[in-house]
C-alpha atoms as a PDB file:
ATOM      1  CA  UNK A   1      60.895 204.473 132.964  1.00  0.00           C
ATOM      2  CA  UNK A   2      63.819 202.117 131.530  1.00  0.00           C
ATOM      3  CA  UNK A   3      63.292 198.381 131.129  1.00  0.00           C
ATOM      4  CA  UNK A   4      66.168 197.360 133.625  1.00  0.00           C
ATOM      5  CA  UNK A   5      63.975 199.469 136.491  1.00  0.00           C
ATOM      6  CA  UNK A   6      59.998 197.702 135.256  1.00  0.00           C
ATOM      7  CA  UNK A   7      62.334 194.250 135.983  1.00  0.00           C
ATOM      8  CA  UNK A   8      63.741 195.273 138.901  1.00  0.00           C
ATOM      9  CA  UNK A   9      60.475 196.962 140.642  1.00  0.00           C
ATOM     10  CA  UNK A  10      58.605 193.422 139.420  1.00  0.00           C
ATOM     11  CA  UNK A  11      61.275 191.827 141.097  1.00  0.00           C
ATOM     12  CA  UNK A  12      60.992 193.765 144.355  1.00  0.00           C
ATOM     13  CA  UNK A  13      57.189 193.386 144.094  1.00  0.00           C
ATOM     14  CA  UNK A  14      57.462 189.281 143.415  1.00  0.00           C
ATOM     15  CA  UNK A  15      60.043 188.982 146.755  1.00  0.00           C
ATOM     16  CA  UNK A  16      58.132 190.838 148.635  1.00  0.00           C
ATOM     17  CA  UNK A  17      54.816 188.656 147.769  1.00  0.00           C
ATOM     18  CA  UNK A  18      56.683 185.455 148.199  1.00  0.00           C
ATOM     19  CA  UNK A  19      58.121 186.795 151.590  1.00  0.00           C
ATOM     20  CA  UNK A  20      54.688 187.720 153.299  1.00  0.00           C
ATOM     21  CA  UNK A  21      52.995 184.247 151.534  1.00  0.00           C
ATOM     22  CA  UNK A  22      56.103 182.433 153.909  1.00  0.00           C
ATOM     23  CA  UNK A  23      55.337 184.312 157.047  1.00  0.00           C
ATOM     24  CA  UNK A  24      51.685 184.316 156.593  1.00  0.00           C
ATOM     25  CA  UNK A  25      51.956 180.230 156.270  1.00  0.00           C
ATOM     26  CA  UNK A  26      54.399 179.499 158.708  1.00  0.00           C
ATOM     27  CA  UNK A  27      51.832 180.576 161.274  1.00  0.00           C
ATOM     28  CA  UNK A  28      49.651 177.833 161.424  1.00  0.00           C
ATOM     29  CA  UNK A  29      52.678 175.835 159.853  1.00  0.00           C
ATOM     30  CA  UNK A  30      54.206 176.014 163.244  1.00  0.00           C
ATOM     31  CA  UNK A  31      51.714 175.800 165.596  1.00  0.00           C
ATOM     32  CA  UNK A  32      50.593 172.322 163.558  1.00  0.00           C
ATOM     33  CA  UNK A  33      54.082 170.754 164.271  1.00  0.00           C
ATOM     34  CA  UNK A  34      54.464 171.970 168.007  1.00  0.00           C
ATOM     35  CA  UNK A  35      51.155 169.672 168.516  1.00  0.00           C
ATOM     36  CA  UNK A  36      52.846 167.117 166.740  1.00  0.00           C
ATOM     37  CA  UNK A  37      55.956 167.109 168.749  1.00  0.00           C
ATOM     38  CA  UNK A  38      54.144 167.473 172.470  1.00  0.00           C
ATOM     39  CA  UNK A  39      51.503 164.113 171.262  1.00  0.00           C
ATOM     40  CA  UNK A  40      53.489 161.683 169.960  1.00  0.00           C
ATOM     41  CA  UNK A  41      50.649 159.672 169.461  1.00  0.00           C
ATOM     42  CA  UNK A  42      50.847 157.865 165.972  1.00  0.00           C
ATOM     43  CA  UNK A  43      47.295 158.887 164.836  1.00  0.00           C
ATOM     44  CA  UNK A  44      47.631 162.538 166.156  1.00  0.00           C
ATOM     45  CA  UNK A  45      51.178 162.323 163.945  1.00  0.00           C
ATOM     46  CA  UNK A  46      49.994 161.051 160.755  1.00  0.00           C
ATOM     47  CA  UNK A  47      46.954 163.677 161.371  1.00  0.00           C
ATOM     48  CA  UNK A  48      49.221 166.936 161.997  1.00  0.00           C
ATOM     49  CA  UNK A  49      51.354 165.007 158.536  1.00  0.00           C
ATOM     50  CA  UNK A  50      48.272 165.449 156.553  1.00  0.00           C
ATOM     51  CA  UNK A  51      47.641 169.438 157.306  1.00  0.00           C
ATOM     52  CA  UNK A  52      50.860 170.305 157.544  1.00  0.00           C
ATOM     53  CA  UNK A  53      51.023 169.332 154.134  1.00  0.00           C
ATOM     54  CA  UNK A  54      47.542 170.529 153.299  1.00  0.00           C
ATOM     55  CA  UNK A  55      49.408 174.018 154.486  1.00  0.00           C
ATOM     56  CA  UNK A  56      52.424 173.786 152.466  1.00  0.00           C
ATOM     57  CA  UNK A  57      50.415 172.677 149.607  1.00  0.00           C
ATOM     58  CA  UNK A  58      48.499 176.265 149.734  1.00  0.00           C
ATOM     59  CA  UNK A  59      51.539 178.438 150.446  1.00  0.00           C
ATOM     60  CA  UNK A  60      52.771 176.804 146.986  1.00  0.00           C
ATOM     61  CA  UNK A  61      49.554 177.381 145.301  1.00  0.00           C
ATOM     62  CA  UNK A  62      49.940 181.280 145.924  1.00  0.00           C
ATOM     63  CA  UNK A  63      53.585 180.572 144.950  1.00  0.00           C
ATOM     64  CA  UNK A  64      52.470 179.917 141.239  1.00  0.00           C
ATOM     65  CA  UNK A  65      50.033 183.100 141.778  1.00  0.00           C
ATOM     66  CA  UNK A  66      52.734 185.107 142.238  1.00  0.00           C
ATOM     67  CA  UNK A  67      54.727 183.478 139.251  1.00  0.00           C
ATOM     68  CA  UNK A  68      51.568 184.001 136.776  1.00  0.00           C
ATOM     69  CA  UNK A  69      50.926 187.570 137.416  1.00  0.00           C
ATOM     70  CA  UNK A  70      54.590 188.726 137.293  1.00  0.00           C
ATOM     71  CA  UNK A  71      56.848 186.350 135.231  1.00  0.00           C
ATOM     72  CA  UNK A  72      55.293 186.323 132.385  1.00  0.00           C
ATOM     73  CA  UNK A  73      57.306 182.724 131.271  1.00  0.00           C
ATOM     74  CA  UNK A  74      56.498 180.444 127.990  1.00  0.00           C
ATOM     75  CA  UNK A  75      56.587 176.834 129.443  1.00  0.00           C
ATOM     76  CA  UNK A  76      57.091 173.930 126.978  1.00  0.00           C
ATOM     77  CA  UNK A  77      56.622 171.203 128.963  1.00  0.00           C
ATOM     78  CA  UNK A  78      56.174 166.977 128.343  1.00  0.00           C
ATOM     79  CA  UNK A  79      55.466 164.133 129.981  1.00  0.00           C
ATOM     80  CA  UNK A  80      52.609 165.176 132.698  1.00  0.00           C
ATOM     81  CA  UNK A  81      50.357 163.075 131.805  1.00  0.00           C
ATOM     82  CA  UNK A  82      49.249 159.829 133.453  1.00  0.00           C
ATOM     83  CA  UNK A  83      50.506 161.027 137.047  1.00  0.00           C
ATOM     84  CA  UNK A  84      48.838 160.426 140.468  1.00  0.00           C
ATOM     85  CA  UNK A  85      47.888 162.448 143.126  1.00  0.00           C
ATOM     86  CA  UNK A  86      47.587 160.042 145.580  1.00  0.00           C
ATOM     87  CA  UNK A  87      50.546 158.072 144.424  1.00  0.00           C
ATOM     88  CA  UNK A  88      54.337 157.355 145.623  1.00  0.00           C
ATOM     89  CA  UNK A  89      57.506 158.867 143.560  1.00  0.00           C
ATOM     90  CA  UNK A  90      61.013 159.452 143.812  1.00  0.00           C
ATOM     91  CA  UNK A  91      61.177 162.051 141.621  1.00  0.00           C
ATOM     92  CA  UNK A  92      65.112 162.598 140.271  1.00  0.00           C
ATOM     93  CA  UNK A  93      66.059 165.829 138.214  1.00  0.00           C
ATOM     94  CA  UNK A  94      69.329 167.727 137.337  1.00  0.00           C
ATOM     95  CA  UNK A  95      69.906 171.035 138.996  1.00  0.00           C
ATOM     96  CA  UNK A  96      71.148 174.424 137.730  1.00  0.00           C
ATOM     97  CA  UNK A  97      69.706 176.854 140.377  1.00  0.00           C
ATOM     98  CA  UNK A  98      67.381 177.621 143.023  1.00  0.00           C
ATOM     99  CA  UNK A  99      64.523 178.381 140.463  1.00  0.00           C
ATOM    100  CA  UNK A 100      64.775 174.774 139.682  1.00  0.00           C
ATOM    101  CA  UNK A 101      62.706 174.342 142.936  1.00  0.00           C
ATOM    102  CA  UNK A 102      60.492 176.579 141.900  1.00  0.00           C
ATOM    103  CA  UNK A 103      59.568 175.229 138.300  1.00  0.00           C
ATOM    104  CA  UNK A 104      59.161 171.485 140.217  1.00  0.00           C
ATOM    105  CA  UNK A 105      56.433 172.516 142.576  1.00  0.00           C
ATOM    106  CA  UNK A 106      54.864 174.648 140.040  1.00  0.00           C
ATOM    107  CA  UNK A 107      54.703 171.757 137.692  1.00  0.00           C
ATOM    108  CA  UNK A 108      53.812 168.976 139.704  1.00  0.00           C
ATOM    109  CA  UNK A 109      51.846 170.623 142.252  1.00  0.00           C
ATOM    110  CA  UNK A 110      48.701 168.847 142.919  1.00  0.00           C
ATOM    111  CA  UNK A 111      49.939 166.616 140.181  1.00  0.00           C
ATOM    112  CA  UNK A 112      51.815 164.271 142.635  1.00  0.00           C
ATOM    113  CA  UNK A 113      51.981 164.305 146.052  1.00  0.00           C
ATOM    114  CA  UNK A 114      54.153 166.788 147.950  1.00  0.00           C
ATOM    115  CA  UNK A 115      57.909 166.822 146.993  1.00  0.00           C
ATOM    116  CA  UNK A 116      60.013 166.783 149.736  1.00  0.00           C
ATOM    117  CA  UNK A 117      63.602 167.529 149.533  1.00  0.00           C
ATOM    118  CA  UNK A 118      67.235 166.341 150.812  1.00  0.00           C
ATOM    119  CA  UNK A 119      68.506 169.436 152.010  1.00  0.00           C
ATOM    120  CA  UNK A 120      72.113 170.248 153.139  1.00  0.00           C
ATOM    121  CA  UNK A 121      72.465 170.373 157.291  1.00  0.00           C
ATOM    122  CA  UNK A 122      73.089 174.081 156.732  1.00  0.00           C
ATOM    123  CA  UNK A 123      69.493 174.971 155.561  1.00  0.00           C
ATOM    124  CA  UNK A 124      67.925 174.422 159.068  1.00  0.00           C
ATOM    125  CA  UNK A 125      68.946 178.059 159.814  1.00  0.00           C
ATOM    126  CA  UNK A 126      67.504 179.737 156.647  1.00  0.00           C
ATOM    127  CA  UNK A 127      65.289 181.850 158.499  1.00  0.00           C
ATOM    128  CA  UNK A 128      61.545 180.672 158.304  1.00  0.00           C
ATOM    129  CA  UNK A 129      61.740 178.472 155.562  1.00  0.00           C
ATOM    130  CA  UNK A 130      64.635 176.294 157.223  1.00  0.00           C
ATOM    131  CA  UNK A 131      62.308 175.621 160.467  1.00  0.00           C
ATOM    132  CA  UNK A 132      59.249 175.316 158.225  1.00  0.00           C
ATOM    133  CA  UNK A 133      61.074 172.732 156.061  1.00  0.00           C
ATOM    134  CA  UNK A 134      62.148 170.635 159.383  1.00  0.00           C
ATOM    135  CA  UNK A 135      58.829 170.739 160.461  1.00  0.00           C
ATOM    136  CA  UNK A 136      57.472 168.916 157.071  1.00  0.00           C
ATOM    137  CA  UNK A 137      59.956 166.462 157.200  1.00  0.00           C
ATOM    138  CA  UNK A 138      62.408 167.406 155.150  1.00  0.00           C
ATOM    139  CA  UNK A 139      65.395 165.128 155.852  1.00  0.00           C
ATOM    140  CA  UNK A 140      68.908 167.410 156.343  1.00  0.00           C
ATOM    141  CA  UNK A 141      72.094 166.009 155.286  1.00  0.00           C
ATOM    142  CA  UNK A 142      75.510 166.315 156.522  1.00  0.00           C
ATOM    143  CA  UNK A 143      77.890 165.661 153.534  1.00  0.00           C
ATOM    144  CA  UNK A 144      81.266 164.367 154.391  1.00  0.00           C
ATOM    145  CA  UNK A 145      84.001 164.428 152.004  1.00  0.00           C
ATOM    146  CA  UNK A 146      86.252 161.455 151.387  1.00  0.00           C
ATOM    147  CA  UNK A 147      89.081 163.266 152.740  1.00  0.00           C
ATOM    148  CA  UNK A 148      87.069 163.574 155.755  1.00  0.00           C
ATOM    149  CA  UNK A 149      85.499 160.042 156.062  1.00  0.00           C
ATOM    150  CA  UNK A 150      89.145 158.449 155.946  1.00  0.00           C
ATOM    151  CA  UNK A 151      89.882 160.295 159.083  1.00  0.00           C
ATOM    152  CA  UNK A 152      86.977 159.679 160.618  1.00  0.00           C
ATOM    153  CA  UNK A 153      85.755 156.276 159.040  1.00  0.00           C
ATOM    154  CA  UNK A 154      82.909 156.088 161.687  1.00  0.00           C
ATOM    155  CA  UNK A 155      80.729 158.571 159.721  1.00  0.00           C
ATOM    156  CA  UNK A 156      81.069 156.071 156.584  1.00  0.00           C
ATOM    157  CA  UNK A 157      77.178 155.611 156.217  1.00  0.00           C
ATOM    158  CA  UNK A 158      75.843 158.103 158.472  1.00  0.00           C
ATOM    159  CA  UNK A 159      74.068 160.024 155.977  1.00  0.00           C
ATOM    160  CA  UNK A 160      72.629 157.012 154.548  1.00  0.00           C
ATOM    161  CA  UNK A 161      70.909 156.243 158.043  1.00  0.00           C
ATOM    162  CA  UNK A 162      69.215 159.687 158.099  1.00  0.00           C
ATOM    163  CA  UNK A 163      67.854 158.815 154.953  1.00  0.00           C
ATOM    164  CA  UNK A 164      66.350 155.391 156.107  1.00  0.00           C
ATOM    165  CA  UNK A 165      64.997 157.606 159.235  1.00  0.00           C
ATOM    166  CA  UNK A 166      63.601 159.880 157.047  1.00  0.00           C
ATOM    167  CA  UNK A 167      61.713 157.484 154.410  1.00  0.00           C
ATOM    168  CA  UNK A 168      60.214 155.411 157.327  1.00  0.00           C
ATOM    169  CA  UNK A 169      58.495 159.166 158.016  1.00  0.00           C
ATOM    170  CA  UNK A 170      57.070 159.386 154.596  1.00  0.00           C
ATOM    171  CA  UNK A 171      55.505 155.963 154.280  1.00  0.00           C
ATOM    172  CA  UNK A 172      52.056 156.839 156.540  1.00  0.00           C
ATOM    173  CA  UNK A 173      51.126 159.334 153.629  1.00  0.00           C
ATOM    174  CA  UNK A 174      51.450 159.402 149.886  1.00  0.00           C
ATOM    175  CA  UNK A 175      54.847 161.625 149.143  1.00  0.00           C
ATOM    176  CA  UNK A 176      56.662 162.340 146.453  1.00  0.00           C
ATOM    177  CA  UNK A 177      60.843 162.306 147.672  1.00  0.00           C
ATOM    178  CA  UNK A 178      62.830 164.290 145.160  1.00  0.00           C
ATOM    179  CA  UNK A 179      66.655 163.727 145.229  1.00  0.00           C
ATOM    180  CA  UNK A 180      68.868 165.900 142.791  1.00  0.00           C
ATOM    181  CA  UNK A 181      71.513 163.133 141.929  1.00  0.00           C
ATOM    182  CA  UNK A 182      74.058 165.367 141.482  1.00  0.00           C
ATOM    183  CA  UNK A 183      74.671 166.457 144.815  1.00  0.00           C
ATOM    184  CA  UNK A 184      74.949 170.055 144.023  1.00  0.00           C
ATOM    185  CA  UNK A 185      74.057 173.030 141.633  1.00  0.00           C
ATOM    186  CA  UNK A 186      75.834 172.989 137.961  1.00  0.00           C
ATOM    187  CA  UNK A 187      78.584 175.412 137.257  1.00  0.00           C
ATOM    188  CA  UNK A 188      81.014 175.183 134.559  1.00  0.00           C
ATOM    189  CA  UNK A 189      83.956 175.470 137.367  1.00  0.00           C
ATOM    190  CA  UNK A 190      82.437 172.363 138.762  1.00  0.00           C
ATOM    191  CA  UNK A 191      82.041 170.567 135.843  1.00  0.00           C
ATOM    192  CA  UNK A 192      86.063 171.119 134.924  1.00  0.00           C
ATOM    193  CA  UNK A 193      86.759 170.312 138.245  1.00  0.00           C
ATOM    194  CA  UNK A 194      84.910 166.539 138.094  1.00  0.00           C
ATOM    195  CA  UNK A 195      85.971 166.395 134.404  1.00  0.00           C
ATOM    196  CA  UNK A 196      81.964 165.442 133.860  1.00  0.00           C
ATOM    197  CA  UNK A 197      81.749 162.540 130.795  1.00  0.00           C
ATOM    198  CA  UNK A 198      78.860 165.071 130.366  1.00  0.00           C
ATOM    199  CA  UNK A 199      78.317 168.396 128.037  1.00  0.00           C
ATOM    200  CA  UNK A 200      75.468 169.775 130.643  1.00  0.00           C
ATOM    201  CA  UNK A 201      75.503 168.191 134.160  1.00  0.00           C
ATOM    202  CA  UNK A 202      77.213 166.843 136.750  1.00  0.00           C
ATOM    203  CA  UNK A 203      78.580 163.434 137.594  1.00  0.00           C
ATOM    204  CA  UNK A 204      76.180 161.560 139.778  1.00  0.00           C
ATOM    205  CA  UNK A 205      76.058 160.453 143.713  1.00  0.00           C
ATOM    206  CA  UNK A 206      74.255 157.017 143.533  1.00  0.00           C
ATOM    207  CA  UNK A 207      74.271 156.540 147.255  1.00  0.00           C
ATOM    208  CA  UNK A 208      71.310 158.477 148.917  1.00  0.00           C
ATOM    209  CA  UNK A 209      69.271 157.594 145.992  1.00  0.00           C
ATOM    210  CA  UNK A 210      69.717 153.958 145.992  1.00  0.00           C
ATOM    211  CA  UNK A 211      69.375 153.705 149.761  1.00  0.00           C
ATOM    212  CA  UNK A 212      65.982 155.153 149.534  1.00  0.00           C
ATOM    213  CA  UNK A 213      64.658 153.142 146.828  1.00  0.00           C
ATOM    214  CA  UNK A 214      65.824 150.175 149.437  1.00  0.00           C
ATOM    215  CA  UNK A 215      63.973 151.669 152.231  1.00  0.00           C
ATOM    216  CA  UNK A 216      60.749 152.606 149.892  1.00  0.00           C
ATOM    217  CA  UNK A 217      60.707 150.799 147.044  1.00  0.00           C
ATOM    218  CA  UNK A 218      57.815 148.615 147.768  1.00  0.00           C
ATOM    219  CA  UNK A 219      55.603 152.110 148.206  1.00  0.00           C
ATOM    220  CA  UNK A 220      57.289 153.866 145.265  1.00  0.00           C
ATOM    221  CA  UNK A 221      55.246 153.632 141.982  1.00  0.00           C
ATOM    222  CA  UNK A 222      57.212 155.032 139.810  1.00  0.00           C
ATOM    223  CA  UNK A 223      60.351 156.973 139.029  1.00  0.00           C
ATOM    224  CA  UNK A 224      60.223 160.139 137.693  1.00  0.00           C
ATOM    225  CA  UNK A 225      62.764 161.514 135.709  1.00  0.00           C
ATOM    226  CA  UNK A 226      62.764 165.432 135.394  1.00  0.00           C
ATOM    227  CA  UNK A 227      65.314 167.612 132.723  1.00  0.00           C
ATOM    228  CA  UNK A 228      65.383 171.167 133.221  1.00  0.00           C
ATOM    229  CA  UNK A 229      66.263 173.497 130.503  1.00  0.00           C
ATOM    230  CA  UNK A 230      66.870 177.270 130.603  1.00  0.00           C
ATOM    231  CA  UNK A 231      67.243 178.407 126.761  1.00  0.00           C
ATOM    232  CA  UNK A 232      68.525 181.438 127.520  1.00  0.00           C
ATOM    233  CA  UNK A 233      71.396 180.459 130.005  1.00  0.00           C
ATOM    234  CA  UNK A 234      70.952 179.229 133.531  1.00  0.00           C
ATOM    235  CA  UNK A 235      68.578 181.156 135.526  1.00  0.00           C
ATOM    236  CA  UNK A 236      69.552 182.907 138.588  1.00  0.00           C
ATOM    237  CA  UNK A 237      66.745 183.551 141.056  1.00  0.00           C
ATOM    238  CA  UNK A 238      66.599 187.271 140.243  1.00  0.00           C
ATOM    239  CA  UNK A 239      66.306 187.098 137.092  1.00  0.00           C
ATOM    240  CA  UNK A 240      63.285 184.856 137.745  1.00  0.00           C
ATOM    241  CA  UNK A 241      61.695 187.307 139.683  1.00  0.00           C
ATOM    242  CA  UNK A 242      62.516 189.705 137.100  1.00  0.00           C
ATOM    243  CA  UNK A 243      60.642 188.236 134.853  1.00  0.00           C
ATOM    244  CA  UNK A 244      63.490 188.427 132.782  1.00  0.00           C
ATOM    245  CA  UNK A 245      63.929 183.973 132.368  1.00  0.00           C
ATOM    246  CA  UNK A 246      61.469 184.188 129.338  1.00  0.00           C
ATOM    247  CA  UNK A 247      61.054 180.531 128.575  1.00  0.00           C
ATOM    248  CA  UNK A 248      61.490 177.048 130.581  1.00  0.00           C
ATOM    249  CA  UNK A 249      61.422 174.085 128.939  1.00  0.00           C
ATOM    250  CA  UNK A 250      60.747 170.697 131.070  1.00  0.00           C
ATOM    251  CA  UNK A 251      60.395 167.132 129.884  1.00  0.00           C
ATOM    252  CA  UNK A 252      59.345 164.228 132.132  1.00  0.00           C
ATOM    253  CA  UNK A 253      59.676 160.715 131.934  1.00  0.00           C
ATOM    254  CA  UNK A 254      57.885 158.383 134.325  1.00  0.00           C
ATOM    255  CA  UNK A 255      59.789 154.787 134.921  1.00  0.00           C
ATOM    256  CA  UNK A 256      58.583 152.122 136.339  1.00  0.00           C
ATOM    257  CA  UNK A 257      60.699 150.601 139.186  1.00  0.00           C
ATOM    258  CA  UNK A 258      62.504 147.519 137.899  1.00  0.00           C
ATOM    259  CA  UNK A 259      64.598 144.906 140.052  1.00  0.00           C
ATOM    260  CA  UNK A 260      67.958 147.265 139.234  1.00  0.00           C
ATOM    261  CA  UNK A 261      67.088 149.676 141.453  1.00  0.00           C
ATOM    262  CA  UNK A 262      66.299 147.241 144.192  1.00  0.00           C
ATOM    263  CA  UNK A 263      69.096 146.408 146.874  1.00  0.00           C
ATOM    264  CA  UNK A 264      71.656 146.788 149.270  1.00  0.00           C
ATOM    265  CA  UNK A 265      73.878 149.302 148.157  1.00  0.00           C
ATOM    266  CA  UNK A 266      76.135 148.886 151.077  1.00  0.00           C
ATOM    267  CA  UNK A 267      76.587 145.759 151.120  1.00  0.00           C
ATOM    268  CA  UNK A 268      76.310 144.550 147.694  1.00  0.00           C
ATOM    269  CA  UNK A 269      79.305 145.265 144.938  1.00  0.00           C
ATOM    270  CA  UNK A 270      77.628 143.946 142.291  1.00  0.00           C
ATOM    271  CA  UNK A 271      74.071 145.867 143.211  1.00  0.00           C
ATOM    272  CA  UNK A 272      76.086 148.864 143.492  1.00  0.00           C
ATOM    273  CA  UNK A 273      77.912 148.900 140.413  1.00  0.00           C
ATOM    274  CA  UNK A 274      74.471 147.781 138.490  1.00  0.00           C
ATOM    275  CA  UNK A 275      72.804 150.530 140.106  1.00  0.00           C
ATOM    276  CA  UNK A 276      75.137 152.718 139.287  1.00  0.00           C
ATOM    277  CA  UNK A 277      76.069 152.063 135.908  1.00  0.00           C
ATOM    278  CA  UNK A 278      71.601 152.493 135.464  1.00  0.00           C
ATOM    279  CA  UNK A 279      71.945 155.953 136.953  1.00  0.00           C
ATOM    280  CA  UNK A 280      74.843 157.014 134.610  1.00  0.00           C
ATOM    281  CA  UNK A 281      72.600 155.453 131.720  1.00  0.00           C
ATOM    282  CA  UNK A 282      69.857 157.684 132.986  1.00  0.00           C
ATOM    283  CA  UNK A 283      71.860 160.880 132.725  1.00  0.00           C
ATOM    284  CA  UNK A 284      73.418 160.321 129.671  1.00  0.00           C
ATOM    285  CA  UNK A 285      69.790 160.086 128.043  1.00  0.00           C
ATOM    286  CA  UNK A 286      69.580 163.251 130.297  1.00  0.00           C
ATOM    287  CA  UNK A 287      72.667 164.383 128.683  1.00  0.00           C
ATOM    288  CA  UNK A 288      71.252 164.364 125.248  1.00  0.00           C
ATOM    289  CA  UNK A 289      67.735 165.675 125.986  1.00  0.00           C
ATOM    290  CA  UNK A 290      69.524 168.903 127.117  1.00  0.00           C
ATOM    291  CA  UNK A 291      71.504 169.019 123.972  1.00  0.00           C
ATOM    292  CA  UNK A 292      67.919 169.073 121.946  1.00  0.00           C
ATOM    293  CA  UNK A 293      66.362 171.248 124.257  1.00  0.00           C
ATOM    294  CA  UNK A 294      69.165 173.829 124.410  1.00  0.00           C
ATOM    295  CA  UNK A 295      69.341 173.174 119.733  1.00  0.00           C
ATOM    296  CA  UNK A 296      67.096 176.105 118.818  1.00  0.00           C
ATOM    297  CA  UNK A 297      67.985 179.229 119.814  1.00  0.00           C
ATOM    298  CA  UNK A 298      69.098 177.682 123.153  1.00  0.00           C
ATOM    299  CA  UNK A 299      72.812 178.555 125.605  1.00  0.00           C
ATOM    300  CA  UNK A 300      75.489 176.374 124.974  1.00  0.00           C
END
């Protein structure tokens, strides 16, 4: 039996785990938040809060089962240490692929509290995990273009509000709110497109991070800055399965959150330009902790 069809059976084998862990959890995943949305009673909310995330928190830990026994990866990972399980983070990485979500909750799981995740509006319908995601919280995001905001100049902001919305949600229980900055997944067509000052990522969107930093900065510990790095290329989720995405490297640094990333973004020039101008810092450190990473033996 070749090589290509071991991969591709693991593969099969992995999916197939990882789709009967979903349905098996979104059982009792669902029947949790239909109590929570017929009592809207605060303690019977910030009770159904704490198992739904008890819930999610096992359907991740038989995740990273399924990733031991059939991926067979080298991790080279920094930075884990001094991290709190009962803590507040905004946790802010660069993104190259869906696997990316994967290697964050394998890492940090039980690390730091729960990541939650902006997702695009779209997601609501992936089947399952969509509704599952809405019913932890997960705040969904309608991204307008500026094309489309100058027509319709009354959506300037709106996406900001469901972020507020959303962070006043995560402040009865310790969270961990993960935004990828960049908006979207890397490609090289992208990055031509933008004309990225960067060799390896993607310009930055300053707005939904800034805005919840306003609307949870006095909970939020710490910042935690997260580069992924895929030596041998970017890893599709297939290949992951595969087992054929041999070796992740990760490297974490934890800030602490200073007075620049405190403000009113909307409202503000000169906040929003400081702000900004610290995020673009950020990922140009990023920038060049990619470049070392992918050195030895690494993709361009």
């Amino acid at each position: 039996m070749g090589r290509s069809l071991v991969s591709a059976l693991r593969g099969v084998v992995s999916i197939l785990l990882y789709a009967i862990n979903t349905v098996v959890t979104c059982l009792p995943l669902f029947a949790v938040a239909l109590i929570r949305l017929l009592l809207p009673v605060k303690p019977v909310q910030t009770l159904c809060r704490r198992l739904l995330t008890r819930i999610a928190s096992g359907w991740i830990a038989v995740n990273n089962l399924n990733q031991r026994l059939l991926c067979d990866i080298r991790w080279d990972v920094q930075g884990l240490d001094n991290l709190d399980a009962k803590g507040w983070y905004m946790v802010v990485a660069n993104h190259q692929s869906w696997v990316d979500i994967l290697v964050l909750q394998n890492l940090f799981h039980r690390r730091i509290p729960f990541l939650k995740f902006f997702l695009k509006k779209e997601l609501f319908w992936f089947p399952l995990l969509g509704q599952a995601w809405w019913a932890l919280d997960f705040p969904f995001m309608k991204r307008y273009s500026r094309k489309f905001l100058r027509k319709h100049p009354h959506l300037i902001g709106k996406d900001l509000e469901i972020t507020r919305r959303a962070c006043e949600k995560f402040r009865s229980i310790p969270v961990s709110v993960m935004n990828f900055v960049e908006g979207t997944r890397f490609t090289h067509e992208k990055h031509a497109h933008q004309r990225s000052p960067y060799t390896h990522l993607l310009r930055t969107k300053a707005g939904g991070l800034a805005f919840a930093m306003a609307a949870m900065g006095d909970k939020f510990q710490h910042v935690v800055d997260v580069t992924i790095a895929y030596p041998q290329g970017m890893a599709s989720f297939w290949d992951f399965v595969c087992g054929r995405i041999k070796e992740i490297k990760v490297r974490v640094k934890t800030l602490p959150v200073g007075s620049e990333m405190m403000g009113d973004y909307l409202q503000d020039p000169q906040f929003k330009r400081d702000f900004q101008k610290w995020l673009n810092r950020l990922w140009a450190e990023k920038d060049l902790e990619m470049s070392r990473l992918l050195a030895v033996g690494g993709a361009p």
